[in-house]
N, C-alpha and C. Protein backbone atom coordinates (compact mmCIF):
# COMPACT_ATOMS: atom_id res chain seq x y z
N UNK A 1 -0.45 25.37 18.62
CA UNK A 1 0.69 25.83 19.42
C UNK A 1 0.25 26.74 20.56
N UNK A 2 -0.89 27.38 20.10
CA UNK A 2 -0.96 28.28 21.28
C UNK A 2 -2.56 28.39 22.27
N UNK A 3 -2.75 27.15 22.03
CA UNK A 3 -4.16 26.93 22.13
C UNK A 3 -3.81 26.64 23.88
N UNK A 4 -4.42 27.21 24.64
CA UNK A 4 -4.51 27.01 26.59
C UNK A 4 -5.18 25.13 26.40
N UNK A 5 -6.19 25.47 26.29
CA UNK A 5 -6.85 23.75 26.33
C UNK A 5 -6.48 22.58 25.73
N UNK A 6 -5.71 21.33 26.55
CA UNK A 6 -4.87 20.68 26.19
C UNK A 6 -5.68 19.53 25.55
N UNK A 7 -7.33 19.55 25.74
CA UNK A 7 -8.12 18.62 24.59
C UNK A 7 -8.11 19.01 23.45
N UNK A 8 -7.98 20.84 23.40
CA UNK A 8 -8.38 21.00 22.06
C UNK A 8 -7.05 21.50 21.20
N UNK A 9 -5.64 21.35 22.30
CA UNK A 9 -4.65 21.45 21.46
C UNK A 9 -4.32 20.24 20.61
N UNK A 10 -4.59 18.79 21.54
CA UNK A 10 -4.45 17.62 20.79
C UNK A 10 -5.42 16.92 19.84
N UNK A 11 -6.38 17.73 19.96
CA UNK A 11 -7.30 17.61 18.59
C UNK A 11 -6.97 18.53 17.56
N UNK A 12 -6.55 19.72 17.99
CA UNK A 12 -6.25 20.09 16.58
C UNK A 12 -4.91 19.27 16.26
N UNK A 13 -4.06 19.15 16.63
CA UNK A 13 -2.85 18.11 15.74
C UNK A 13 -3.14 17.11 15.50
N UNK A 14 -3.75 16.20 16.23
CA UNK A 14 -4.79 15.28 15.57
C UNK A 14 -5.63 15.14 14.29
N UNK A 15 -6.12 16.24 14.09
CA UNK A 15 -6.89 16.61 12.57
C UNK A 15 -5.92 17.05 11.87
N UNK A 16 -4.98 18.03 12.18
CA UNK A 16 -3.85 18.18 11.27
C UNK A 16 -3.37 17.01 10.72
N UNK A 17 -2.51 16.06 11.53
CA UNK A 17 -1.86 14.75 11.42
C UNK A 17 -2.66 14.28 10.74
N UNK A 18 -3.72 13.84 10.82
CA UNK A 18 -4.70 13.00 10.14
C UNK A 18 -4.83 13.60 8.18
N UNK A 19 -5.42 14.42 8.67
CA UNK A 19 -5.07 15.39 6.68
C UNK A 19 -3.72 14.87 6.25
N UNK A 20 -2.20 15.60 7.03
CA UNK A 20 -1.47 15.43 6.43
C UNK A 20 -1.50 13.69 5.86
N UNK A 21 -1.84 12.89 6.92
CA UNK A 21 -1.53 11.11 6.79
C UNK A 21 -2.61 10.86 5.84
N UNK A 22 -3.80 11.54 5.57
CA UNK A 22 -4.32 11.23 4.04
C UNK A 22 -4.16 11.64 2.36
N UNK A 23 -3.32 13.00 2.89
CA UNK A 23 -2.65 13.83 1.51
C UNK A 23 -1.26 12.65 1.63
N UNK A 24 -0.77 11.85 2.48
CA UNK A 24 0.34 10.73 2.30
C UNK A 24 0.35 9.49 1.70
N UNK A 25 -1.17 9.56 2.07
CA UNK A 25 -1.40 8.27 1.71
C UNK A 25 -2.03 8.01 0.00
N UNK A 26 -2.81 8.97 -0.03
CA UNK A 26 -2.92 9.29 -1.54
C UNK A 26 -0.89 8.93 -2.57
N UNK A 27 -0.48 10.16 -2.20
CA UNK A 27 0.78 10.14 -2.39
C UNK A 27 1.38 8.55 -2.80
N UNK A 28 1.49 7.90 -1.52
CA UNK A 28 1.85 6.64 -1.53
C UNK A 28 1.04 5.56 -3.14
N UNK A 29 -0.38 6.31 -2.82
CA UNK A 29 -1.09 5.04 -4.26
C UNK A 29 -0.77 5.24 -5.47
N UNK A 30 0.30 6.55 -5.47
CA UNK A 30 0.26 7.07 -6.63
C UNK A 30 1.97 7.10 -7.04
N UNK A 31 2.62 5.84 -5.74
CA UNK A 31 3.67 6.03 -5.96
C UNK A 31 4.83 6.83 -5.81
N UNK A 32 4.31 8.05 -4.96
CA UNK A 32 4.97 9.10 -4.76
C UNK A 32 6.00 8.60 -3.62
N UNK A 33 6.26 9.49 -2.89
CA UNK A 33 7.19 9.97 -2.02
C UNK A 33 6.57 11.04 -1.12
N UNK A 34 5.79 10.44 0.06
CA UNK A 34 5.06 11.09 0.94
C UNK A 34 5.54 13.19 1.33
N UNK A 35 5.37 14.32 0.79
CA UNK A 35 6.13 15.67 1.67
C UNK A 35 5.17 15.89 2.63
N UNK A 36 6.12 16.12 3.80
CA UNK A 36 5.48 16.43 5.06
C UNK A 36 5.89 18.13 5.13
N UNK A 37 4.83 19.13 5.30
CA UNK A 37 5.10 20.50 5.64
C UNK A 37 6.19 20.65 6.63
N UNK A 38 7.57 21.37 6.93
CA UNK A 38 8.20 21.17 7.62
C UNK A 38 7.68 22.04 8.87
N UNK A 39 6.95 23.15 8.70
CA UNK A 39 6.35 23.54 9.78
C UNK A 39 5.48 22.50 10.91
N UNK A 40 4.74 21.83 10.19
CA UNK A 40 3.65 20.40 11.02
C UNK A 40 4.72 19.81 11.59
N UNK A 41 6.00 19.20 10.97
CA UNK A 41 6.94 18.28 11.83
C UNK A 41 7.91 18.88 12.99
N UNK A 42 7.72 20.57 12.77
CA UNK A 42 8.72 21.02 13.47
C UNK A 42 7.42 20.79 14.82
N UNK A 43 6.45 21.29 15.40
CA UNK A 43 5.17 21.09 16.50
C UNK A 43 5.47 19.91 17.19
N UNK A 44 5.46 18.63 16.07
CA UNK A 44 6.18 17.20 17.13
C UNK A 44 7.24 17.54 17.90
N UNK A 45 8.58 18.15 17.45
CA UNK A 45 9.62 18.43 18.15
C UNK A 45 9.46 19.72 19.36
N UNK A 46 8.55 20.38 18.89
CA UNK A 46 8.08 21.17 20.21
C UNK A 46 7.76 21.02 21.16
N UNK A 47 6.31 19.95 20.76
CA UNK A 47 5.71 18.97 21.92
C UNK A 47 6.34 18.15 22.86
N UNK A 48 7.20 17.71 22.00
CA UNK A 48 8.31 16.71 22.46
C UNK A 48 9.18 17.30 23.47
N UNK A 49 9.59 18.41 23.16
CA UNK A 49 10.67 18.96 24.48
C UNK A 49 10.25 20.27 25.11
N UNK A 50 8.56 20.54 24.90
CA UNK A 50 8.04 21.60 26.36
C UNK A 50 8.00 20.69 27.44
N UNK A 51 9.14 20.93 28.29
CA UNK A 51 9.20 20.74 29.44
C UNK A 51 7.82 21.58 30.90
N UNK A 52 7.01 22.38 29.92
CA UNK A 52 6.02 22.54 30.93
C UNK A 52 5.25 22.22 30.42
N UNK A 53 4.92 20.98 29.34
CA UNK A 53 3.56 20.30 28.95
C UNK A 53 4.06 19.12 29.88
N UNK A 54 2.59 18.29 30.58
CA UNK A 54 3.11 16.78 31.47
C UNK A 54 3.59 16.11 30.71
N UNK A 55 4.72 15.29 30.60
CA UNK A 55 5.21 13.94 30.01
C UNK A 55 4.18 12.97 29.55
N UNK A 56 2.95 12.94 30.06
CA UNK A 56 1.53 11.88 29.38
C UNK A 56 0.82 12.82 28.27
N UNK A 57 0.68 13.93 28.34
CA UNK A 57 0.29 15.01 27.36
C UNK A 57 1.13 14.67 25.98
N UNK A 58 2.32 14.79 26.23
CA UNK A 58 3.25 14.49 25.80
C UNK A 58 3.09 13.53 25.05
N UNK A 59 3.03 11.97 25.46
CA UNK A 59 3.01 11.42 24.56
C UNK A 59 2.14 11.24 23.88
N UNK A 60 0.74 11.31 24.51
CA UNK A 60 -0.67 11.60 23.30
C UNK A 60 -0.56 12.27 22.47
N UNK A 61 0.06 13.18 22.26
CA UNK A 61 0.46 13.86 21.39
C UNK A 61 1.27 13.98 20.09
N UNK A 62 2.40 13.17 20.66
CA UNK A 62 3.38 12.87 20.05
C UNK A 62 2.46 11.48 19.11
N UNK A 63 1.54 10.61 19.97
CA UNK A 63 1.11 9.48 18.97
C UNK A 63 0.58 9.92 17.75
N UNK A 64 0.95 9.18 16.93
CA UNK A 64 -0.09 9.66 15.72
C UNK A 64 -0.98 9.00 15.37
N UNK A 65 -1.97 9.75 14.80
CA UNK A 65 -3.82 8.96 14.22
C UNK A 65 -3.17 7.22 13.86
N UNK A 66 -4.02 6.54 14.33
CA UNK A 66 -3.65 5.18 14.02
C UNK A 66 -4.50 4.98 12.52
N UNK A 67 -3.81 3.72 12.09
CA UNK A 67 -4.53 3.13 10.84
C UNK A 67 -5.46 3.09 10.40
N UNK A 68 -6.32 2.27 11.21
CA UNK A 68 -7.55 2.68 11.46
C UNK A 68 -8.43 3.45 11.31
N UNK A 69 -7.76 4.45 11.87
CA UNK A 69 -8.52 6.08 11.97
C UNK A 69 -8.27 6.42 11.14
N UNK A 70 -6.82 6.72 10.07
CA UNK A 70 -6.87 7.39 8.79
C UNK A 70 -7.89 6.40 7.79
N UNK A 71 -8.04 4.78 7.63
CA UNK A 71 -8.83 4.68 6.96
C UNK A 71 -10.31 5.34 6.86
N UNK A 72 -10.96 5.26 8.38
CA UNK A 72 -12.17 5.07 8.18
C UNK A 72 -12.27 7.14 7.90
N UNK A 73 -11.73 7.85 7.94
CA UNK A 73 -11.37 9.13 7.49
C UNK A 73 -11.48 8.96 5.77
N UNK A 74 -11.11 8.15 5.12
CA UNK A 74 -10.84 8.26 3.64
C UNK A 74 -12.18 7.40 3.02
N UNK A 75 -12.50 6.77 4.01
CA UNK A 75 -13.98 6.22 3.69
C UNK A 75 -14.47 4.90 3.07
N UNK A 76 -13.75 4.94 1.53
CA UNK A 76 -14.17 3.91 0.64
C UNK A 76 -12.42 3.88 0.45
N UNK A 77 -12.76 3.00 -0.82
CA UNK A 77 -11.11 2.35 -1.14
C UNK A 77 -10.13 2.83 -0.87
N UNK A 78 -10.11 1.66 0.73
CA UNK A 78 -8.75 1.92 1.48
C UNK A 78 -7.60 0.96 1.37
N UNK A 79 -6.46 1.65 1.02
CA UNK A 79 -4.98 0.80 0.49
C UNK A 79 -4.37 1.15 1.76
N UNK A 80 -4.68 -0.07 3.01
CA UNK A 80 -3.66 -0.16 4.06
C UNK A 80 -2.37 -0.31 4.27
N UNK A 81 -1.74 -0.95 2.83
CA UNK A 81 -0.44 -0.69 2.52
C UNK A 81 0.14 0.78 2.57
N UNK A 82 -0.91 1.49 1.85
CA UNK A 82 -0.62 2.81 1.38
C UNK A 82 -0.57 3.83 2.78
N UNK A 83 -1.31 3.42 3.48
CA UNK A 83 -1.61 3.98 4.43
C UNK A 83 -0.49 3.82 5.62
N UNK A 84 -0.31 2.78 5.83
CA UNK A 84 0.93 2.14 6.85
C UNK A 84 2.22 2.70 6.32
N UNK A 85 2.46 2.81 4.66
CA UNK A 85 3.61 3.15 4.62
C UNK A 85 3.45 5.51 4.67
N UNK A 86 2.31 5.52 4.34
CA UNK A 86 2.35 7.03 4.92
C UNK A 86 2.50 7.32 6.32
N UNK A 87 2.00 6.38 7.19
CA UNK A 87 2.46 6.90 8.57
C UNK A 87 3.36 6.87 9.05
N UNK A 88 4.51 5.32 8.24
CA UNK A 88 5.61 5.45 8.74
C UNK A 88 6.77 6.58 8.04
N UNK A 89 6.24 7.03 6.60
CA UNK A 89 6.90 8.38 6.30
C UNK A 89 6.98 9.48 7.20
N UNK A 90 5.96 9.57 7.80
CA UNK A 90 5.59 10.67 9.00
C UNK A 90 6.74 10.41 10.48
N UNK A 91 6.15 9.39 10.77
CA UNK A 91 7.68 8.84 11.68
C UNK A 91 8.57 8.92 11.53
N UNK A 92 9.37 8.29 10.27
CA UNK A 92 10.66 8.45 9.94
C UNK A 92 10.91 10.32 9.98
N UNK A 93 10.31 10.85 9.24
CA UNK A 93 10.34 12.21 9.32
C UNK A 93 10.80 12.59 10.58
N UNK A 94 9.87 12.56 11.56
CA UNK A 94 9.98 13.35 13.21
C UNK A 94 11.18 12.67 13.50
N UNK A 95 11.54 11.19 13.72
CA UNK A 95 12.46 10.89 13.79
C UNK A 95 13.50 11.69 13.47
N UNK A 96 13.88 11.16 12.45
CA UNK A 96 15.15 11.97 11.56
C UNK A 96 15.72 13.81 11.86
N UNK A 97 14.57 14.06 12.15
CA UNK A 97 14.76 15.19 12.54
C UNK A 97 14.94 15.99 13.86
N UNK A 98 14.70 15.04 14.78
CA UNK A 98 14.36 15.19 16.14
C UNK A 98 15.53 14.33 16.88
N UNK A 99 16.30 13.42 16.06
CA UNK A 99 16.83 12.33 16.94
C UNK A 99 17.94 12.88 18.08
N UNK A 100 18.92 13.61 17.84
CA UNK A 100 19.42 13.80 18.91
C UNK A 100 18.48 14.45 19.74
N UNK A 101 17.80 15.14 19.97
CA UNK A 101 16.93 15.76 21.09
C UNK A 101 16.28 14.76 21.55
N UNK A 102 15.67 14.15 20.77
CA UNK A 102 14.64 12.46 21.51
C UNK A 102 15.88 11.79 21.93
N UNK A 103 16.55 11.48 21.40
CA UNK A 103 17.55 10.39 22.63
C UNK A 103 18.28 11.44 23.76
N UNK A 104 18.25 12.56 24.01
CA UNK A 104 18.42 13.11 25.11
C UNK A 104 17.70 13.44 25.86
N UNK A 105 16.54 13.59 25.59
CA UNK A 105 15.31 13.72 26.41
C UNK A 105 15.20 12.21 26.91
N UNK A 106 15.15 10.96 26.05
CA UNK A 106 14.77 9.40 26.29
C UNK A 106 15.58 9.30 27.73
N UNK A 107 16.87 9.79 27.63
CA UNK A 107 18.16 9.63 28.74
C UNK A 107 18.08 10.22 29.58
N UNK A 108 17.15 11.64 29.83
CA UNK A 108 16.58 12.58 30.86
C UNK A 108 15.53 11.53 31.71
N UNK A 109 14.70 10.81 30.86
CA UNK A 109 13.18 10.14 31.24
C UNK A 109 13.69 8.92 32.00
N UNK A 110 15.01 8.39 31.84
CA UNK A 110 15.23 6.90 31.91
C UNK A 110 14.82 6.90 33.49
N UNK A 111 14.31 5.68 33.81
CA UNK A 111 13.58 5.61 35.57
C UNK A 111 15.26 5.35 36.55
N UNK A 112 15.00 5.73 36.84
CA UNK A 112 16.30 5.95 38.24
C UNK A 112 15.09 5.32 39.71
N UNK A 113 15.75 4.03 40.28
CA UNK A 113 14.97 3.57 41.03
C UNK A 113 14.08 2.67 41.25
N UNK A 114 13.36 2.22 41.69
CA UNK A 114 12.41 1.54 41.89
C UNK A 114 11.55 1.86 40.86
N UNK A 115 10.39 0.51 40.57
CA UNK A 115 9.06 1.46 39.94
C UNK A 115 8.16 1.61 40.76
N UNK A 116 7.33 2.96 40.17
CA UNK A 116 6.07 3.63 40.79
C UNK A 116 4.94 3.70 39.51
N UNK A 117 3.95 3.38 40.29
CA UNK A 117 2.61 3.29 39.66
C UNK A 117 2.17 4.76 39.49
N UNK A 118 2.61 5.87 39.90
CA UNK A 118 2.35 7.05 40.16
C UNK A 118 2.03 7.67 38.61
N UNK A 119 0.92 8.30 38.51
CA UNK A 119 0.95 9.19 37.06
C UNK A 119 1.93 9.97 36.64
N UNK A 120 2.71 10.70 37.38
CA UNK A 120 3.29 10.99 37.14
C UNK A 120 4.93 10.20 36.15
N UNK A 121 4.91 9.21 37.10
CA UNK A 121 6.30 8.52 36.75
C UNK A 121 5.38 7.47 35.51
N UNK A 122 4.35 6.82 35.34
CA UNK A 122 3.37 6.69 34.20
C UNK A 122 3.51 7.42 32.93
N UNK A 123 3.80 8.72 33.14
CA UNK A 123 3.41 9.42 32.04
C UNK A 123 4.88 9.67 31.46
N UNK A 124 5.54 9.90 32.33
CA UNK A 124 7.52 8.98 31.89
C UNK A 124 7.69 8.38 31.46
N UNK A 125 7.42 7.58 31.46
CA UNK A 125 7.52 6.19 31.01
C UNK A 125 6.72 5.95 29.53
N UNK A 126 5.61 7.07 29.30
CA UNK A 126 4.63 6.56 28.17
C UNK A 126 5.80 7.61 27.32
N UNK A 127 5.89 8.80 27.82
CA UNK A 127 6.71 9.39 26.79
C UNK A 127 8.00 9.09 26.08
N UNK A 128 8.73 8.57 27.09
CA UNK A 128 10.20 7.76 27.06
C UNK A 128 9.76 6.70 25.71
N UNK A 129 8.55 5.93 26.13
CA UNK A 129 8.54 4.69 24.65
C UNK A 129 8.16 5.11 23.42
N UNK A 130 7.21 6.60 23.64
CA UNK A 130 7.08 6.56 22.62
C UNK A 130 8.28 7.22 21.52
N UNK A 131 8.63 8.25 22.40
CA UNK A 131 10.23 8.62 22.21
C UNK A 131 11.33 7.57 21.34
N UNK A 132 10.84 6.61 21.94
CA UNK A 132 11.82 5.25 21.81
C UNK A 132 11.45 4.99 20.12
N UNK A 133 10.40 4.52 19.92
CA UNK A 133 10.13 3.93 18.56
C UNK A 133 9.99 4.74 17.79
N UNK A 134 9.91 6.90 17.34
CA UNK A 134 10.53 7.23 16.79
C UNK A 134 12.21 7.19 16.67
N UNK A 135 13.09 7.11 17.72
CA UNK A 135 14.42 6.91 17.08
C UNK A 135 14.74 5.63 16.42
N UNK A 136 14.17 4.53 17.06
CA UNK A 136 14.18 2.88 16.78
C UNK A 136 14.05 3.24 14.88
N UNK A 137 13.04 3.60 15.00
CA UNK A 137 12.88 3.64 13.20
C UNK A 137 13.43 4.61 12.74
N UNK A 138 13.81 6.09 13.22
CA UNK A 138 15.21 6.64 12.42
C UNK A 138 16.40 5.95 12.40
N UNK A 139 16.64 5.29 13.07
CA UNK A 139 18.04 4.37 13.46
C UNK A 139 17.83 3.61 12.40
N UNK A 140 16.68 3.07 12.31
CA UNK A 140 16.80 1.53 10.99
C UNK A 140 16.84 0.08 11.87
N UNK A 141 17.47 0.07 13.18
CA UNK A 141 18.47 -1.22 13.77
C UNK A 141 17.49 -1.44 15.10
N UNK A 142 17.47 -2.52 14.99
CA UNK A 142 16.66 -3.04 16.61
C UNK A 142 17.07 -2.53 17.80
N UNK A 143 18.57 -2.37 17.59
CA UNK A 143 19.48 -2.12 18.96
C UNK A 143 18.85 -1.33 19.71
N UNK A 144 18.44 -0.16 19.83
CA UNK A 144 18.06 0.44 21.11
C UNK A 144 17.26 -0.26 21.72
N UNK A 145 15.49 -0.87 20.79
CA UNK A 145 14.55 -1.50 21.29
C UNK A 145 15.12 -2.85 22.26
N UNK A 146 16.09 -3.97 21.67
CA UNK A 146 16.76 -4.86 22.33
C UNK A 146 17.47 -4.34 23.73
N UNK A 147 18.55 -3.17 23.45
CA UNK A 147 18.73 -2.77 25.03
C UNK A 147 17.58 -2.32 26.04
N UNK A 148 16.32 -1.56 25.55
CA UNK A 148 15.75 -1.54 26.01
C UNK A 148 15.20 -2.47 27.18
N UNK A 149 14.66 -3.37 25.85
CA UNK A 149 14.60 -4.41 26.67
C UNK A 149 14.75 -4.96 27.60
N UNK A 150 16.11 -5.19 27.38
CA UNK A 150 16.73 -6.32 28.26
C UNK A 150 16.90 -5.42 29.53
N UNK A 151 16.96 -4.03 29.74
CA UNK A 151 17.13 -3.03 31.06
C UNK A 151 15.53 -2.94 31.84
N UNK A 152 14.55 -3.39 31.29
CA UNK A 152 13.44 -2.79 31.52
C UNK A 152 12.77 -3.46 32.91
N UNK A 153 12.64 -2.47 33.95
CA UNK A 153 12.53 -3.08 35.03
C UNK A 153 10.98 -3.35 35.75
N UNK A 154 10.13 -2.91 34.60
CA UNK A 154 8.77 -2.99 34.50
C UNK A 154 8.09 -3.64 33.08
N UNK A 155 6.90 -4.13 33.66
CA UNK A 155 5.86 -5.03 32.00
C UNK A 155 5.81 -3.60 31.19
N UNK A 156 5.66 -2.59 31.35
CA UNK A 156 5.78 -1.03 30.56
C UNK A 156 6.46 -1.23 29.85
N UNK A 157 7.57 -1.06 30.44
CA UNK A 157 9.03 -1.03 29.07
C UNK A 157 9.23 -2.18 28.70
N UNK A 158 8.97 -3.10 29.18
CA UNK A 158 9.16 -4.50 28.25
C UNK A 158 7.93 -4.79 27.30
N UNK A 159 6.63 -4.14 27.42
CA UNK A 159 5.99 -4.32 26.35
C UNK A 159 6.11 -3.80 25.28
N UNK A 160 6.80 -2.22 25.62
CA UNK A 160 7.26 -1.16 24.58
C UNK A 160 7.98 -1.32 23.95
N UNK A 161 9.21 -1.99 24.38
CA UNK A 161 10.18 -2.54 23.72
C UNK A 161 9.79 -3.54 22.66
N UNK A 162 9.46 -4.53 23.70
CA UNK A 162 8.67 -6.14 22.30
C UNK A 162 7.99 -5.29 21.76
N UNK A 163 7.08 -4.53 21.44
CA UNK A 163 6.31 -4.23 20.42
C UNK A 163 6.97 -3.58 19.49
N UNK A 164 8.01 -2.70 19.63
CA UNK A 164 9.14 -2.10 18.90
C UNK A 164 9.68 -3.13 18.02
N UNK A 165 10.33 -3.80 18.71
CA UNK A 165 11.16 -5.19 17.83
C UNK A 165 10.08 -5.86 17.33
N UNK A 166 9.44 -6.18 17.67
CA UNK A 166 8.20 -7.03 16.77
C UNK A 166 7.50 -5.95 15.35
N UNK A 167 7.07 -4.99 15.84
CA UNK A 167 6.11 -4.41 14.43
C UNK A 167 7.06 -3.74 13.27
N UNK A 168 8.52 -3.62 14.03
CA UNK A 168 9.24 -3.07 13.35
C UNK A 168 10.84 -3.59 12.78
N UNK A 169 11.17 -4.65 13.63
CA UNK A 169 12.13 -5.98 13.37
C UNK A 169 11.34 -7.35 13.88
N UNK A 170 10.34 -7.35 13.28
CA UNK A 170 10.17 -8.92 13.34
C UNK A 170 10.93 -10.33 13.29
N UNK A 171 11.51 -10.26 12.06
CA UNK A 171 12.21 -11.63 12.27
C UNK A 171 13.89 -11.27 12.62
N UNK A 172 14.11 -10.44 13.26
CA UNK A 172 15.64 -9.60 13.46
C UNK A 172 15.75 -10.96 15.13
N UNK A 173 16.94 -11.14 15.08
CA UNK A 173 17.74 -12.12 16.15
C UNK A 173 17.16 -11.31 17.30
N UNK A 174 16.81 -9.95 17.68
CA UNK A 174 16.67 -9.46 18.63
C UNK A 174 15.59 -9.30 19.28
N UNK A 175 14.20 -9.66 17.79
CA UNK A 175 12.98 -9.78 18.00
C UNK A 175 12.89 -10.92 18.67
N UNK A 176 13.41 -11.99 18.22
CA UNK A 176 13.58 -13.78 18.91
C UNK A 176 14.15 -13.50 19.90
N UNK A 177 14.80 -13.14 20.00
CA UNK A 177 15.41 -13.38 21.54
C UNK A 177 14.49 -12.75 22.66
N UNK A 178 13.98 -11.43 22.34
CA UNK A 178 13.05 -10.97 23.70
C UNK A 178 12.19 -11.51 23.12
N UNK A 179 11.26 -12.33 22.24
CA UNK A 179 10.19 -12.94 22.31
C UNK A 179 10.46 -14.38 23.29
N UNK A 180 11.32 -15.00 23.49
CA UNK A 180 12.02 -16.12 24.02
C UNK A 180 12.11 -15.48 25.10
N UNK A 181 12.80 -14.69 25.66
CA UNK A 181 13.05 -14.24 27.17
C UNK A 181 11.38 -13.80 27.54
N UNK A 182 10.44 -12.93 26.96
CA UNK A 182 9.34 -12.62 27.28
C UNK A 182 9.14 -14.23 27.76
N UNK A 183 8.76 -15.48 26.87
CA UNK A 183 7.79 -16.29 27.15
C UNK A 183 8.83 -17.58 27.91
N UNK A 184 10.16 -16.96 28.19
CA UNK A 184 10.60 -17.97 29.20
C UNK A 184 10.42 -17.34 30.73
N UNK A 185 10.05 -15.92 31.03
CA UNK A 185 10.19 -14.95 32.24
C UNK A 185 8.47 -15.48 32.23
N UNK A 186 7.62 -15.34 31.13
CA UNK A 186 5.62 -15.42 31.84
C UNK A 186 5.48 -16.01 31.57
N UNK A 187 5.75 -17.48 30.97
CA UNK A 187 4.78 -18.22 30.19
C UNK A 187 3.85 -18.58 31.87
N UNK A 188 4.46 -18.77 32.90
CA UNK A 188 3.67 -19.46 33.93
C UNK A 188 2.47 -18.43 34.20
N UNK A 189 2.29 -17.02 33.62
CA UNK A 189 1.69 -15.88 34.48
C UNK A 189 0.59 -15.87 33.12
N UNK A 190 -0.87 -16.58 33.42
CA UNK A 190 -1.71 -16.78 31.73
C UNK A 190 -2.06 -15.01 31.83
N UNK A 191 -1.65 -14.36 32.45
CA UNK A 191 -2.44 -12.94 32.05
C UNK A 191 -1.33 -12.10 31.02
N UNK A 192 -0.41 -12.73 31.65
CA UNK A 192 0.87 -12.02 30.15
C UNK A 192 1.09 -12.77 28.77
């Protein structure tokens, strides 16, 4: 929280996150019911709405240790089940707890205008999605990811979106449909 250096603020929540997502994942093999310290989850919601941290800070931050990374952290016998469903305990968590502030902040971020390649409006945009797929999974329902969608006036938010509905409503009418609009809008473009 109070660390000046913004490498070594996001490494330490990084190593935090990471512990907590292996004390979860244990949890998970053992059947439990993942507890997240409510102090660690309250820092996401901090991060999330310092308006004088950049919006790309922001969302690095807000990401959490991928799969991956908590396995090769635990070393030997790794239960990726166990693991996937501890991170998404962690999500649902920030979610749940954060959601009206993340969908008012999401509605602060929304692009007004044209798009710009600019880092700045970049780092909007990274925060806004990631913003997005914690409420998407407190919600439970595709719907935001689908409106998303279908508003998204850049490959950014339309990838953010499909990846939303896909890793998280796969076979949901809404996943098919922007998978269908994705590959009826690029199929001609082989780089998409």
């Amino acid at each position: 929280r109070h660390e000046s250096d913004l490498v070594s603020r996001w490494q330490a929540l990084n190593n935090v996150a990471t512990g907590a997502l292996m004390d979860a994942t244990k949890a998970r093999r053992g059947h439990l019911v993942p507890k997240f310290d409510k102090e660690f989850v309250a820092i996401y919601g901090e991060v999330a709405l310092n308006e004088s941290l950049e919006p790309a800070f922001r969302a690095l931050a807000l990401t959490l240790p991928m799969e991956g990374d908590i396995a090769r952290e635990i070393g030997s016998n790794v239960d990726p089940m166990a693991i996937f469903e501890a991170r998404q305990a962690l999500q649902l968590k920030i979610g749940t707890s954060f959601g009206g502030e993340f969908a008012e902040l999401v509605g602060r971020l929304s692009q007004d205008g044209r798009f710009s390649p600019d880092a700045a409006s970049a780092g909007r945009r990274a925060l806004r999605n990631v913003l997005l797929d914690y409420l998407v999974l407190a919600d439970g329902t595709p719907d935001a990811a689908a409106d998303h969608y279908a508003r998204a006036t850049n490959m950014t938010d339309r990838i953010a979106a499909l990846a939303i509905l896909v890793h998280r409503f796969g076979s949901s009418p809404e996943a098919v449909a922007a998978l269908g609009a994705f590959e009826s809008q690029f199929a001609s473009i082989p780089l998409a």
